[in-house]
Protein backbone atom coordinates (compact mmCIF):
# COMPACT_ATOMS: atom_id res chain seq x y z
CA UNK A 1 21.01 -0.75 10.36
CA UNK A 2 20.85 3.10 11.02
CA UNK A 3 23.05 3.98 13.90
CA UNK A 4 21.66 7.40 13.68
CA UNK A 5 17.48 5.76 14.12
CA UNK A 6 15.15 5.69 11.76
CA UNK A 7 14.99 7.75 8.77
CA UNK A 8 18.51 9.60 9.97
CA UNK A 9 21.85 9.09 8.03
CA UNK A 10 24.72 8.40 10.01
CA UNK A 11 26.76 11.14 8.11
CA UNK A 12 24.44 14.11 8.49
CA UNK A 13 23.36 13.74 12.12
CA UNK A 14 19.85 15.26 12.27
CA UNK A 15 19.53 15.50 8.18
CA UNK A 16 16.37 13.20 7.50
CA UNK A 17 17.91 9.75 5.35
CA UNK A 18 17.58 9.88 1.25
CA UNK A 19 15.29 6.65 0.16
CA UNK A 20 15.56 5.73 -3.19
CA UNK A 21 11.87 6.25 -4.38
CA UNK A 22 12.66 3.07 -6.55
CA UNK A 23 13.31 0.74 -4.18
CA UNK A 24 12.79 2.58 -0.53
CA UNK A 25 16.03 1.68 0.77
CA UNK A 26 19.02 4.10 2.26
CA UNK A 27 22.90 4.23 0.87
CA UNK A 28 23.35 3.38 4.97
CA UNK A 29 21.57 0.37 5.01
CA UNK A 30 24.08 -0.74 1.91
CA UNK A 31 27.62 0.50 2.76
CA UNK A 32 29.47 -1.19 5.59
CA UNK A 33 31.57 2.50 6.24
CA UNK A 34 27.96 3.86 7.01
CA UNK A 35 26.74 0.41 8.89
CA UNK A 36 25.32 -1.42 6.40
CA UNK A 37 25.55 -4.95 4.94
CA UNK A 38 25.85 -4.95 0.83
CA UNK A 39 24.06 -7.99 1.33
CA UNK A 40 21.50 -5.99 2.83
CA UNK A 41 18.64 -7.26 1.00
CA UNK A 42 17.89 -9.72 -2.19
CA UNK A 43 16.52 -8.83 -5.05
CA UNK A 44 13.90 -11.40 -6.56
CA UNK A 45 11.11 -11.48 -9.90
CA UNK A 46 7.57 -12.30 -9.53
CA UNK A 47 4.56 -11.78 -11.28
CA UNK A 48 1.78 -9.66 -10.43
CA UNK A 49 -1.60 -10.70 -12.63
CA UNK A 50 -2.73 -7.44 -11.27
CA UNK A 51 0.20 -5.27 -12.85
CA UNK A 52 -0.26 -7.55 -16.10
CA UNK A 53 -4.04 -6.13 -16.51
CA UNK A 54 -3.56 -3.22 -15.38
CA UNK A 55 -0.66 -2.87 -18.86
CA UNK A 56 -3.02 -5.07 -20.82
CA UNK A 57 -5.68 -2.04 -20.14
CA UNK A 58 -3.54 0.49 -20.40
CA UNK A 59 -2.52 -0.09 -24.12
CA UNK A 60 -6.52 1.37 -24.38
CA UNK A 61 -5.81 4.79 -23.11
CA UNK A 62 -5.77 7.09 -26.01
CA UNK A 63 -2.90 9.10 -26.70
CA UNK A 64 -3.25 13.23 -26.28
CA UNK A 65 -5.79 14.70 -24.99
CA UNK A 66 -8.05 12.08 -25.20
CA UNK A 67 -6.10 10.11 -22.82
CA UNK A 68 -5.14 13.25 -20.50
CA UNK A 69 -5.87 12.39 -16.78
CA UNK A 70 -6.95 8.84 -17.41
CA UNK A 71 -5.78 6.05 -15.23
CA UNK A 72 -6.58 2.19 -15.24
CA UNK A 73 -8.20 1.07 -12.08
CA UNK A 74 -8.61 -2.47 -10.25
CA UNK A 75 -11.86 -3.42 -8.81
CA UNK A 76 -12.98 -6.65 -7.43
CA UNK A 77 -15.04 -8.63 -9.86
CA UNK A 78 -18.35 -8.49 -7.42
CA UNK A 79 -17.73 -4.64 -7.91
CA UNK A 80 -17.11 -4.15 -11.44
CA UNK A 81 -20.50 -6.20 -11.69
CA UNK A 82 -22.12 -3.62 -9.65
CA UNK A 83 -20.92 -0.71 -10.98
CA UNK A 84 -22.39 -2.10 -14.55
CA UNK A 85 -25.84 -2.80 -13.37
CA UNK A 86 -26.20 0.88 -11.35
CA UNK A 87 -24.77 1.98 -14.86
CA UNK A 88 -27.43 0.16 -17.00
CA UNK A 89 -30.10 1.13 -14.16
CA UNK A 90 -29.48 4.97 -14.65
């Protein structure tokens, strides 16, 4: 939808394109005086039972300093497992 090729906005030849870190999309790929559709793309909801734990954990961080630098993690199952029993084993 960039007349200008990837990552290049059609009104600053040679001026790298502005994504929205939101949603990764251009103003170009939007607005049809730039070559775009507004219908560009849908927006839709879905679930992620990933996201969901990862909040659920989350809410466990302590606040301050405690919690300074601490992030919540995914691991498969089969790893989590592992990592417990090296744990225990040490």
């Amino acid at each position: 939808m960039d007349p200008e090729g990837p990552g290049r906005s059609p009104r600053l030849p040679g001026v790298p394109a502005t994504l929205c870190p939101q949603c990764g999309t251009r103003e170009s790929e939007w607005d049809p005086d730039l070559g775009g559709d507004p219908y560009a793309c849908i927006a839709s909801t879905r679930k992620c039972f990933g996201c969901e734990e990862i909040g659920r954990q989350h809410q466990h961080i302590p606040d301050g300093a405690a919690g300074a630098g601490m992030k919540v993690v995914l691991f498969p199952a089969s790893v989590a497992a592992a990592i417990d029993v090296q744990q225990h084993l040490a």
